[in-house]
C-alpha atoms as a PDB file:
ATOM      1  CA  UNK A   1     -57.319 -15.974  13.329  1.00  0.00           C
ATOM      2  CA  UNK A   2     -56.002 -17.495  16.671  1.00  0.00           C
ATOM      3  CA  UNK A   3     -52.263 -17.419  14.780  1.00  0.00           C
ATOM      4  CA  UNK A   4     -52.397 -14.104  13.326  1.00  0.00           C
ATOM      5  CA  UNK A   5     -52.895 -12.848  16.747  1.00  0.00           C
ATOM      6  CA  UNK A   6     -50.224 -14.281  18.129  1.00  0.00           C
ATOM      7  CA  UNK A   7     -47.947 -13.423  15.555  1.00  0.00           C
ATOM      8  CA  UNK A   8     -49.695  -9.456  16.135  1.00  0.00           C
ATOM      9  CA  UNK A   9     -48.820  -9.887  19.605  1.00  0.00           C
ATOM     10  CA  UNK A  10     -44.818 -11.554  19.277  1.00  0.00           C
ATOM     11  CA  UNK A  11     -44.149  -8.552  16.390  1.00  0.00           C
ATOM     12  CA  UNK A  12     -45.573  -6.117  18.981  1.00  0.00           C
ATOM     13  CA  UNK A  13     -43.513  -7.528  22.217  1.00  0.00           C
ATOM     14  CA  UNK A  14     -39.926  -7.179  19.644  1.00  0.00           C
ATOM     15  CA  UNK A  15     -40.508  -4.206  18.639  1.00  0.00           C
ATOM     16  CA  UNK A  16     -40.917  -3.079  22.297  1.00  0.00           C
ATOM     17  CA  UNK A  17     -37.597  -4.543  23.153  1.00  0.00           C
ATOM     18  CA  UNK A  18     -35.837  -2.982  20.063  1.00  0.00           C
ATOM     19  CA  UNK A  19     -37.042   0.494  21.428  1.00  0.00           C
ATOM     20  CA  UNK A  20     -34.912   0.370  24.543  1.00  0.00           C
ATOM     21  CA  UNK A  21     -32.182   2.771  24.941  1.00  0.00           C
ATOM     22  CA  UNK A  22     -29.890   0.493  27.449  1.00  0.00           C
ATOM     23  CA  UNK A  23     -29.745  -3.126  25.777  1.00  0.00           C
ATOM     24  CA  UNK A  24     -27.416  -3.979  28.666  1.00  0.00           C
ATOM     25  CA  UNK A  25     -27.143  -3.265  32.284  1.00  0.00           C
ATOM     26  CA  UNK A  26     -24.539  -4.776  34.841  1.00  0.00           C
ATOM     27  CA  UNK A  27     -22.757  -3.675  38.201  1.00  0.00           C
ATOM     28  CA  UNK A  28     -19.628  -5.553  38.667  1.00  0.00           C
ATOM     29  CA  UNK A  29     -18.183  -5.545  42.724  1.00  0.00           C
ATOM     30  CA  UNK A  30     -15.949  -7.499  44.191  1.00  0.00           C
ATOM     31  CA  UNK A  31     -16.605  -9.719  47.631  1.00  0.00           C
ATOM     32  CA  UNK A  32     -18.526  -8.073  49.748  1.00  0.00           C
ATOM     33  CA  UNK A  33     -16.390  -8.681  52.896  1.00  0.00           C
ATOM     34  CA  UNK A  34     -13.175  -8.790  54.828  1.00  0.00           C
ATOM     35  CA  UNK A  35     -12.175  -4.784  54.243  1.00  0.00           C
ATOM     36  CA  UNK A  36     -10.351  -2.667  56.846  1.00  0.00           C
ATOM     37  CA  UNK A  37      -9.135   0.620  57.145  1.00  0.00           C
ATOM     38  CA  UNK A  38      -7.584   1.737  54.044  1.00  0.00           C
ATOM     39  CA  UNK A  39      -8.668  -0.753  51.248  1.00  0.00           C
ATOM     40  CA  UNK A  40      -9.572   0.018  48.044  1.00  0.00           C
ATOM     41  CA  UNK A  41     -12.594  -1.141  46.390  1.00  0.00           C
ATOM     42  CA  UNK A  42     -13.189  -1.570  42.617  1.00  0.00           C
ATOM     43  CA  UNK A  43     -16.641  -1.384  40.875  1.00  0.00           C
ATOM     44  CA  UNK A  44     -16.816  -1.764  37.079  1.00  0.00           C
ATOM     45  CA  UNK A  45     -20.267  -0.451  35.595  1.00  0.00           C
ATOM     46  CA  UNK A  46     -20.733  -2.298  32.347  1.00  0.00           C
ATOM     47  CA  UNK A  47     -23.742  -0.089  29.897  1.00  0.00           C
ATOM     48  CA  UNK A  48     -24.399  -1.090  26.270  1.00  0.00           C
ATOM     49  CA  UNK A  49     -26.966   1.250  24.166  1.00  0.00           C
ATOM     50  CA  UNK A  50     -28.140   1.700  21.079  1.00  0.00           C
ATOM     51  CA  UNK A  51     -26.320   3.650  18.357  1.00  0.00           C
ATOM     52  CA  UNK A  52     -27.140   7.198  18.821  1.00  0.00           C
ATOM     53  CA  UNK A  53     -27.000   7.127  22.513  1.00  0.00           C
ATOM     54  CA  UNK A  54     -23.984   8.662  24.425  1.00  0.00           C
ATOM     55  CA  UNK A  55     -23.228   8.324  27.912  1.00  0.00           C
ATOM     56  CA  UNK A  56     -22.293  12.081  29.876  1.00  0.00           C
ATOM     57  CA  UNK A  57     -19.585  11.822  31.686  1.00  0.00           C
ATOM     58  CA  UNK A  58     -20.114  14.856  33.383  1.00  0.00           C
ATOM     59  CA  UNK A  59     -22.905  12.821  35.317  1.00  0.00           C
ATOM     60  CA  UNK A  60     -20.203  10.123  36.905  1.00  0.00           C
ATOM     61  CA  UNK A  61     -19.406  11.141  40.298  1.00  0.00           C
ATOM     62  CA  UNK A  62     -16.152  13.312  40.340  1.00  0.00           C
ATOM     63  CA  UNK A  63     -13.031  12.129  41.919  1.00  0.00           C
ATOM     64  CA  UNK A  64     -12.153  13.369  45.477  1.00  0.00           C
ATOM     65  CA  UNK A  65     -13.742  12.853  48.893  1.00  0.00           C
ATOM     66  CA  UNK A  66     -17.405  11.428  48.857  1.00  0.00           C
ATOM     67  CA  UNK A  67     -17.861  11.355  52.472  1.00  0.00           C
ATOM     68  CA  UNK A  68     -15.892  11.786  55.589  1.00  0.00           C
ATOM     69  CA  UNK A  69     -14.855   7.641  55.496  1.00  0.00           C
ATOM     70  CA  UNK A  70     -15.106   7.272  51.574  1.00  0.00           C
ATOM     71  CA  UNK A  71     -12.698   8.928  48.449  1.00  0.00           C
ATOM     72  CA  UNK A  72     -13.184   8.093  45.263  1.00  0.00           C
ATOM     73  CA  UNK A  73      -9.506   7.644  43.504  1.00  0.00           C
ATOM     74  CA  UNK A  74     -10.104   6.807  40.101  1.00  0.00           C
ATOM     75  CA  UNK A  75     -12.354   7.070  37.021  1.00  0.00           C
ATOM     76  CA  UNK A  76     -12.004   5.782  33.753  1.00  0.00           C
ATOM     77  CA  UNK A  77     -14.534   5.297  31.220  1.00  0.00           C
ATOM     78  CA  UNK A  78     -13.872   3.406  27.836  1.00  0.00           C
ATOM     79  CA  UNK A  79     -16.045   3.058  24.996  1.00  0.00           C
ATOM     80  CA  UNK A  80     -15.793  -0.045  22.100  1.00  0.00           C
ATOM     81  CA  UNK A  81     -18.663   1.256  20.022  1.00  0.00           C
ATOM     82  CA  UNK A  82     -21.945   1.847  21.920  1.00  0.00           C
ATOM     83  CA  UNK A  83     -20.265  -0.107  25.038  1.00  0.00           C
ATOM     84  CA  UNK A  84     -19.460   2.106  27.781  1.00  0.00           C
ATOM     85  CA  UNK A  85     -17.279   0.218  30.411  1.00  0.00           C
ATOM     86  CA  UNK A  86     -16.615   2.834  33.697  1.00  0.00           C
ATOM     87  CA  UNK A  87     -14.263   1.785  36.445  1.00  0.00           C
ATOM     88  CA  UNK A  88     -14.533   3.632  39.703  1.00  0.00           C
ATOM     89  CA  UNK A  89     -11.566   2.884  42.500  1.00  0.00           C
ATOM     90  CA  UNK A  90     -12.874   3.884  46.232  1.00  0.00           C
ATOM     91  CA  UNK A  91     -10.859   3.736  49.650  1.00  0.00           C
ATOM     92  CA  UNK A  92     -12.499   3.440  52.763  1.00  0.00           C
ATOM     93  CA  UNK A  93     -11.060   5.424  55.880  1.00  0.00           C
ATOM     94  CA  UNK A  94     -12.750   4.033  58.794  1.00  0.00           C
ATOM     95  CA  UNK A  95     -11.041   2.508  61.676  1.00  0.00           C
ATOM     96  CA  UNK A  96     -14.226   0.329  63.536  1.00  0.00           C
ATOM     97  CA  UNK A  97     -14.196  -1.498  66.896  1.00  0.00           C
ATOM     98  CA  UNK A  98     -15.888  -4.107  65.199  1.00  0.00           C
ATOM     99  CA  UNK A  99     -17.405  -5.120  61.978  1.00  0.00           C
ATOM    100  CA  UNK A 100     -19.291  -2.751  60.255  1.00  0.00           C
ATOM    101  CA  UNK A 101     -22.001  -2.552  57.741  1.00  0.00           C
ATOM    102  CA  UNK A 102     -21.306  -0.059  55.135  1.00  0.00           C
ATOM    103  CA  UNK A 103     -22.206   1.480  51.909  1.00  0.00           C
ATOM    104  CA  UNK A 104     -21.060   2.629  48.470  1.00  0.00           C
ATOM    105  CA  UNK A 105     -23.544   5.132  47.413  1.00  0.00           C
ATOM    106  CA  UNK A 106     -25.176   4.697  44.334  1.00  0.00           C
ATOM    107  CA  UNK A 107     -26.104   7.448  41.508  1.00  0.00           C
ATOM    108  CA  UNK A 108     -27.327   8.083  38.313  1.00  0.00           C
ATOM    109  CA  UNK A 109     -25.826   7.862  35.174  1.00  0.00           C
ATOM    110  CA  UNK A 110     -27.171  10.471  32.322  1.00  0.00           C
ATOM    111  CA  UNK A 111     -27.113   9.202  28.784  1.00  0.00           C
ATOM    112  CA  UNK A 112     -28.471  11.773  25.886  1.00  0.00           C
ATOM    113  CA  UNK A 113     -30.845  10.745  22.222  1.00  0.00           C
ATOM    114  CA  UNK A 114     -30.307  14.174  20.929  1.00  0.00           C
ATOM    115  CA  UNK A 115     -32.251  16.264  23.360  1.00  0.00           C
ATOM    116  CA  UNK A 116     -33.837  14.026  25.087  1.00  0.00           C
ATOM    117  CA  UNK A 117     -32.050  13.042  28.669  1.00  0.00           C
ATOM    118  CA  UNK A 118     -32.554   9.236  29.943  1.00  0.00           C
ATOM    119  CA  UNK A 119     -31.266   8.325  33.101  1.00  0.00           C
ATOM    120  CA  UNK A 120     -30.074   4.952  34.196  1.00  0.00           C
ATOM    121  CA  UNK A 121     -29.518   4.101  38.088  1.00  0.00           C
ATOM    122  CA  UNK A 122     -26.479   2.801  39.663  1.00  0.00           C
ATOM    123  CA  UNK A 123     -27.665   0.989  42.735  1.00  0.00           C
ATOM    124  CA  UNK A 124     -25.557   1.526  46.239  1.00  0.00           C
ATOM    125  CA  UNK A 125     -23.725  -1.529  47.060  1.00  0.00           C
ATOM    126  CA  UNK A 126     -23.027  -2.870  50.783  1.00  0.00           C
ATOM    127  CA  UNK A 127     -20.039  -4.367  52.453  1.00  0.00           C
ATOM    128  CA  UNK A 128     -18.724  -4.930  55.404  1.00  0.00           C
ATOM    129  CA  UNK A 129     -15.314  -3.279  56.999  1.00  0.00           C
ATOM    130  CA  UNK A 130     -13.257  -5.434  60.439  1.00  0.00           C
ATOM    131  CA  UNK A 131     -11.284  -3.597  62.585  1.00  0.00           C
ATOM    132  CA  UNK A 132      -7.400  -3.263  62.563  1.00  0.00           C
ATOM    133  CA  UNK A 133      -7.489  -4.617  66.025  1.00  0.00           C
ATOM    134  CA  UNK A 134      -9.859  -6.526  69.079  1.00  0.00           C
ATOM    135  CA  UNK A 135     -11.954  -4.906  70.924  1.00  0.00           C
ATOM    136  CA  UNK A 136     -10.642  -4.808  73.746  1.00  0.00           C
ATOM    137  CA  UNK A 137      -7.240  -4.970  74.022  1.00  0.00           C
ATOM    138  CA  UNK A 138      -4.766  -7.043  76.294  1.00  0.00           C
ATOM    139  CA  UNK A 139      -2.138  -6.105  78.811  1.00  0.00           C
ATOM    140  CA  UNK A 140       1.287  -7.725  79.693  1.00  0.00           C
ATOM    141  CA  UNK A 141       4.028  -5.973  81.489  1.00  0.00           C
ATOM    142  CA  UNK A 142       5.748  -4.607  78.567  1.00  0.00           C
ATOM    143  CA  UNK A 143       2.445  -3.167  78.119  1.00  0.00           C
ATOM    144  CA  UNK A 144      -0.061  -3.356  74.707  1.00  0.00           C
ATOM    145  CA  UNK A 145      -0.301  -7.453  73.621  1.00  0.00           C
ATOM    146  CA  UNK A 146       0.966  -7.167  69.900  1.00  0.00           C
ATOM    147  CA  UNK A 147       0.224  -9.944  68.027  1.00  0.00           C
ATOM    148  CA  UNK A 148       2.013 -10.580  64.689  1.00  0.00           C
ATOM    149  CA  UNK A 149       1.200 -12.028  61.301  1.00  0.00           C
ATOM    150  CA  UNK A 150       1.351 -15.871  61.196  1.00  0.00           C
ATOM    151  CA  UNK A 151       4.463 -16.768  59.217  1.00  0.00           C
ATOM    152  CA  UNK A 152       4.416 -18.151  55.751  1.00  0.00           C
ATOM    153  CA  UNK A 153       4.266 -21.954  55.486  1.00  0.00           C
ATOM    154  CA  UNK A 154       7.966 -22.996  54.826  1.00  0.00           C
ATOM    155  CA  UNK A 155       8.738 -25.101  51.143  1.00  0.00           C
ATOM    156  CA  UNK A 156      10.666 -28.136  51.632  1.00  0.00           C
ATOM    157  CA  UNK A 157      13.952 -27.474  50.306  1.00  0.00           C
ATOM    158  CA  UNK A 158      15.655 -31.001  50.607  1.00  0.00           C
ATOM    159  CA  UNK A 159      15.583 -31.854  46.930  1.00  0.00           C
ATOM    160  CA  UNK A 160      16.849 -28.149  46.354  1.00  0.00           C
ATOM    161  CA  UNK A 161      20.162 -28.596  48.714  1.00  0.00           C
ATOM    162  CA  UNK A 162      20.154 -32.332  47.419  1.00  0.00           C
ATOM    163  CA  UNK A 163      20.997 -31.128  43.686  1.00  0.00           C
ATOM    164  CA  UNK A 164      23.157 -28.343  45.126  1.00  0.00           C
ATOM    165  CA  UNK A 165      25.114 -30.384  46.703  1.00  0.00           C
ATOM    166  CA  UNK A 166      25.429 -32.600  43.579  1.00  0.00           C
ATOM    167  CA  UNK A 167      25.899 -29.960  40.958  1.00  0.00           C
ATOM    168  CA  UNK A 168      28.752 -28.361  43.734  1.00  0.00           C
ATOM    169  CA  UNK A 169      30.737 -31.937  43.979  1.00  0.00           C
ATOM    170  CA  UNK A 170      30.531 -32.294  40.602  1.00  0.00           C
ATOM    171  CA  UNK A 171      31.809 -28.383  39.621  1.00  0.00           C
ATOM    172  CA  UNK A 172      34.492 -29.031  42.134  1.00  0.00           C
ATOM    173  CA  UNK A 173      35.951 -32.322  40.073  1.00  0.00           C
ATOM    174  CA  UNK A 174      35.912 -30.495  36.676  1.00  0.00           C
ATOM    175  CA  UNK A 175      37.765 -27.981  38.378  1.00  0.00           C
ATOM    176  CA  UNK A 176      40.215 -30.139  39.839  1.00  0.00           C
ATOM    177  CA  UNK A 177      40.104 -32.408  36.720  1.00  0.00           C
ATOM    178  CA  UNK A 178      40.656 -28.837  34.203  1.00  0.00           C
ATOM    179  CA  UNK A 179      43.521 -28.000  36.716  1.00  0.00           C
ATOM    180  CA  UNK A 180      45.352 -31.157  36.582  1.00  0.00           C
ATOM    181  CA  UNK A 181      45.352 -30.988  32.577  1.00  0.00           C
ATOM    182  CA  UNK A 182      46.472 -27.267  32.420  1.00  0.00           C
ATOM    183  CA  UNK A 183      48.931 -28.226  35.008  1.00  0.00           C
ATOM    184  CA  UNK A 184      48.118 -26.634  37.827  1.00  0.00           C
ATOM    185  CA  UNK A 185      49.864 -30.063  40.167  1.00  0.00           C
ATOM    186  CA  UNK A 186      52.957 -29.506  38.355  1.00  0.00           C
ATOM    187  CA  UNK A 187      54.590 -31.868  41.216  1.00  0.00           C
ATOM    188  CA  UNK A 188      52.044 -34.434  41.040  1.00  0.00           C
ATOM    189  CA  UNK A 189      52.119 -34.516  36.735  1.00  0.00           C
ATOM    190  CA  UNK A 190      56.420 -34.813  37.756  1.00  0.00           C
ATOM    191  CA  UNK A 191      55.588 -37.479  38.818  1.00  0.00           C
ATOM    192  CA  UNK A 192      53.825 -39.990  36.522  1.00  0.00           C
ATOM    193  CA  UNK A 193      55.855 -38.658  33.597  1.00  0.00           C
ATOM    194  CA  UNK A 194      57.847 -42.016  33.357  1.00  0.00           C
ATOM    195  CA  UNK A 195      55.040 -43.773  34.510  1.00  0.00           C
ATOM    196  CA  UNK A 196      52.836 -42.831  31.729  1.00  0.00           C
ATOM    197  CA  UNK A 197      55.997 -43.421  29.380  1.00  0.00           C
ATOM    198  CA  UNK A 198      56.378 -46.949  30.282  1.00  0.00           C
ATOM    199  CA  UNK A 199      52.794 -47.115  29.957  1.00  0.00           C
ATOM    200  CA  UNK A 200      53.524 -46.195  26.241  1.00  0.00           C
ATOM    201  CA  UNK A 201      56.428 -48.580  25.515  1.00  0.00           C
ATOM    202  CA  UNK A 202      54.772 -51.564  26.468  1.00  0.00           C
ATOM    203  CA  UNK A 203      53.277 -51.684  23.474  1.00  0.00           C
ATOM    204  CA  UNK A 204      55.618 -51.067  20.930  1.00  0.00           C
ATOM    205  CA  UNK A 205      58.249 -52.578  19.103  1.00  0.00           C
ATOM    206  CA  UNK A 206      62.083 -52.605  17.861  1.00  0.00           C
ATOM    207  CA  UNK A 207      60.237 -51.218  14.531  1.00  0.00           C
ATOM    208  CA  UNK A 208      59.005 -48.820  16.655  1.00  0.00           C
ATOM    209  CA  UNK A 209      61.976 -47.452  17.916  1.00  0.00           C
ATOM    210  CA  UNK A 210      61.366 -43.885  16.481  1.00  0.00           C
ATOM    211  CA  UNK A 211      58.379 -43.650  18.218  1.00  0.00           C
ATOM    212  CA  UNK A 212      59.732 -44.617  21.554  1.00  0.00           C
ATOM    213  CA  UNK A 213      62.667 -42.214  21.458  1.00  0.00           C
ATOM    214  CA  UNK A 214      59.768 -39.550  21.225  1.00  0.00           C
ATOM    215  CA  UNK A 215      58.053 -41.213  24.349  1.00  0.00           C
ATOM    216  CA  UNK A 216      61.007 -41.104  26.317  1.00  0.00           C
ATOM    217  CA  UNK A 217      62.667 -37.776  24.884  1.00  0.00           C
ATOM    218  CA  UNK A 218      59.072 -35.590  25.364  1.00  0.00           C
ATOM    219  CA  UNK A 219      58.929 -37.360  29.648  1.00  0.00           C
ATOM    220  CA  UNK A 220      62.453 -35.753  29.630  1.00  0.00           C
ATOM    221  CA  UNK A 221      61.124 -32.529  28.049  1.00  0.00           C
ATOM    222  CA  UNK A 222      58.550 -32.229  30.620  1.00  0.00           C
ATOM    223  CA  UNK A 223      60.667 -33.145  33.525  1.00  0.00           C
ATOM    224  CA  UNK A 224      63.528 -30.242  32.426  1.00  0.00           C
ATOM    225  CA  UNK A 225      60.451 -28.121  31.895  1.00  0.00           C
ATOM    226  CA  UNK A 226      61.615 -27.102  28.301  1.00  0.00           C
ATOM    227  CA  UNK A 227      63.496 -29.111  25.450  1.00  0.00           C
ATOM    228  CA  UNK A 228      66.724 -31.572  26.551  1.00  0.00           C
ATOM    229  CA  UNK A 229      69.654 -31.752  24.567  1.00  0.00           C
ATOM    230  CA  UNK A 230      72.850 -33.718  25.183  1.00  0.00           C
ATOM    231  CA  UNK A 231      74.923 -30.560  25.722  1.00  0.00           C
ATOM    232  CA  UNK A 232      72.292 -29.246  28.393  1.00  0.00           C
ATOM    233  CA  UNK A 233      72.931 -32.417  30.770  1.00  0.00           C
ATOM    234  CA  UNK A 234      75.379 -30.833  33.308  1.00  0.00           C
ATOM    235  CA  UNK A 235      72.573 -27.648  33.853  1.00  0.00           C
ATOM    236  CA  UNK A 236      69.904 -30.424  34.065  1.00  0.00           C
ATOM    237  CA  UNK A 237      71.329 -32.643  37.223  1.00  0.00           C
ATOM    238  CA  UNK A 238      72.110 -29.491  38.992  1.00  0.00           C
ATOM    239  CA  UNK A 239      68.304 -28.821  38.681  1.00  0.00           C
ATOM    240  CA  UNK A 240      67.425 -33.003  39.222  1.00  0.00           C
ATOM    241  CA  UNK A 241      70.533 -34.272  41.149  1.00  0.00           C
ATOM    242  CA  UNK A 242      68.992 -37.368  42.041  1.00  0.00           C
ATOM    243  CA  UNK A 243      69.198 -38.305  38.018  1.00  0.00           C
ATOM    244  CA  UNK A 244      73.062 -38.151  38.173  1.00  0.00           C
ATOM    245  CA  UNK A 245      72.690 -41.983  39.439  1.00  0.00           C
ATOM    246  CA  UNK A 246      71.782 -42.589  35.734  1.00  0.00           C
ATOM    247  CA  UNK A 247      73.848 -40.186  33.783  1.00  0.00           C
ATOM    248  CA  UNK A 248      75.870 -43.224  31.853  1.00  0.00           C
ATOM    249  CA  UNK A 249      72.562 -44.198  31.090  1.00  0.00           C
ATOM    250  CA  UNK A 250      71.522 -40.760  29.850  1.00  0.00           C
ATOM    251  CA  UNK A 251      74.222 -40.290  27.783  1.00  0.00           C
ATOM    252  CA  UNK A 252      73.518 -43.601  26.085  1.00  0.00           C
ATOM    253  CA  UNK A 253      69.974 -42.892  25.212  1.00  0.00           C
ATOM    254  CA  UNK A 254      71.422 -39.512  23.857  1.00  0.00           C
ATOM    255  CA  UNK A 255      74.171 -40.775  21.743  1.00  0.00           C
ATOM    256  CA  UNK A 256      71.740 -43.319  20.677  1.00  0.00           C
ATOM    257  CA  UNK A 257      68.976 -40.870  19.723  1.00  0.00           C
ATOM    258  CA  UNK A 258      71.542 -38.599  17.798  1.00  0.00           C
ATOM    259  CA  UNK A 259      72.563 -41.558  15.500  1.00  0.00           C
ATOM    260  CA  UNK A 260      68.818 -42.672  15.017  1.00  0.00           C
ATOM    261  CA  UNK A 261      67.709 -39.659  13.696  1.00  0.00           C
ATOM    262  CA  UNK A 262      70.642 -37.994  12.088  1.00  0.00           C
ATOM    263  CA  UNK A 263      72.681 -41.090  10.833  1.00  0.00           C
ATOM    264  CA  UNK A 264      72.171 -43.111   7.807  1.00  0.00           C
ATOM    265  CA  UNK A 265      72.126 -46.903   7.777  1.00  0.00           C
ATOM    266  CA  UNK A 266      71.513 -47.445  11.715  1.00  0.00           C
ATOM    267  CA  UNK A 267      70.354 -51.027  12.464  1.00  0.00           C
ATOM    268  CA  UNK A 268      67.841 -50.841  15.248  1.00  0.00           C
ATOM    269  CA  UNK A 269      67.644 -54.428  17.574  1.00  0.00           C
ATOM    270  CA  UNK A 270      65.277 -55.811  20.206  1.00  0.00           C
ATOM    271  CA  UNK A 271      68.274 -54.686  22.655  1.00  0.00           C
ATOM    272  CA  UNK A 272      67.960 -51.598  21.824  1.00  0.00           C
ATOM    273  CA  UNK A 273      64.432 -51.207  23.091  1.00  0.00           C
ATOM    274  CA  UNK A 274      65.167 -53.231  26.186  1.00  0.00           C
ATOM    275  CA  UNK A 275      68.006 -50.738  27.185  1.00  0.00           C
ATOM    276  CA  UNK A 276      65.550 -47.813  26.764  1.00  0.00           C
ATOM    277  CA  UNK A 277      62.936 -49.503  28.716  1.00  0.00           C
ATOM    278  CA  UNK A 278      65.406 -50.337  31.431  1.00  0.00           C
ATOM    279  CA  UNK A 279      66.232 -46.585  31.415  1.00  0.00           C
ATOM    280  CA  UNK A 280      62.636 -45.356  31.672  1.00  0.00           C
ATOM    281  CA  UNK A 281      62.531 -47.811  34.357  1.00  0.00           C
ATOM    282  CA  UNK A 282      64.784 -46.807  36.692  1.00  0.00           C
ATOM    283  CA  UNK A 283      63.725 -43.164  35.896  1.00  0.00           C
ATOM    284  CA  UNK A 284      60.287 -44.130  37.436  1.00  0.00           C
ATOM    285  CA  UNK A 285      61.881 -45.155  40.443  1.00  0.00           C
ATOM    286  CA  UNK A 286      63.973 -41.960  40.641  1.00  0.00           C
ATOM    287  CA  UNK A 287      60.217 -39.850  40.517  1.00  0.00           C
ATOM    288  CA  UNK A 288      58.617 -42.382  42.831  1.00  0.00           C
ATOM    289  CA  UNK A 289      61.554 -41.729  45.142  1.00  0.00           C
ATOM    290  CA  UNK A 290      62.405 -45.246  45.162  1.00  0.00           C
ATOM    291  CA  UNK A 291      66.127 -45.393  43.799  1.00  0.00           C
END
């Protein structure tokens, strides 16, 4: 008997809770401190029903001034099925001497079940508003003390200038590196031509004696600043007179060239390549300044 009471009693004590028209009730606000003149507050009302209830909106307070220190900027009511989420925006006008006590006035919210009306309170909340400024104010000679806003704390930037720095030194030498190979040091690539040539023959061989005429014939190119030919020597040393020391020499290693690579038969020997090495030598001297 004792359990079918209970049970009697539990079904009862549901069914009660089913009945209610507001299944959920909640007043979100934000701190309830450190406003001055001209804030805005928020306050979200949060109200879930059950289906067939509707929330009228004609009962929210309107937008405008509430009070002679209080407007009321914004409402905005959403619904997600029998949620009703409201969102009121206030600004407070009042300029204390010092901090005040003050209050967001509550109301009441109508919801409708057909005909029937049910009301649901929306409780006044309190907070507190500083003043702009002391109390009582100080003097100097330029008259009112003004006191500013403490400055931000300062990041160290050492790391930051650090990598600058780094990634600025290193731009500069691909710069200067990019410049050097698109010859923009056309005096300084003058001279290392024969430098870099010798650097070449070194290596090579009396069986390589095609290849070093090309050595020696493309440092003569880039000296004359276009293609040399035999026949182009007198317009060259006006242009280089220093190399007219060397023009026997010149004319060798032309005459020579000619009969590599347009006669028949031609017997290449290890003095051969020693008399074009001796000429690339000297030339180096000539760009070093040294002859």
């Amino acid at each position: 008997m004792k359990i079918v009471l209970i049970l009697a009693f539990s079904l009862l004590g549901c069914s009660g809770s089913i009945d209610e028209p507001i299944s959920y009730f909640n007043v979100e606000t934000p701190r309830p401190f450190g406003y001055v003149n001209g804030d805005e507050i928020p306050q979200r009302i949060i109200i879930e029903t059950r289906s067939g209830i509707t929330l009228q909106t004609g009962s929210l307070p309107a937008k405008g001034q509430i009070n002679r220190w209080l407007n009321l900027n914004e409402v905005t009511v959403k619904q997600t099925g029998q949620q009703y989420v409201i969102d009121l925006r206030y600004q407070v006008f009042y300029a204390p001497l010092e901090v005040k006590s003050l209050i967001l006035p509550g109301f009441t919210a109508q919801l409708s079940h057909g005909e029937k009306s049910i009301s649901q309170n929306i409780p006044a909340w309190s907070f507190t508003l500083s003043p702009l400024r002391e109390l009582v104010v100080r003097q100097t000679e330029q008259g009112e003390y003004m006191r500013p806003d403490s400055p931000p704390i300062l990041l160290a930037n050492t790391l930051a200038m650090y990598g600058l720095s780094a990634s600025l030194a290193v731009a500069a030498l691909i710069a200067a590196y990019l410049s050097f190979l698109y010859g923009f040091f056309p005096n300084r690539l003058r001279r290392t031509l024969f430098k870099q040539a010798l650097r070449k023959l070194a290596g090579l061989s009396k069986a390589d004696m095609e290849q070093a005429l090309t050595i020696v014939h493309h440092a003569l190119n880039n000296l004359n600043g276009q293609p040399l030919f035999y026949n182009q020597l007198s317009r060259f040393y006006r242009r280089n007179p220093e190399y007219l020391q060397i023009s026997s020499q010149l004319d060798w290693f032309f005459n020579y060239s000619n009969r590599y690579f347009f006669s028949a038969g031609m017997i290449t020997v290890t003095q051969d390549l020693q008399q074009l090495t001796d000429l690339c030598e000297r030339c180096r001297k000539i760009e070093r300044g040294s002859l």
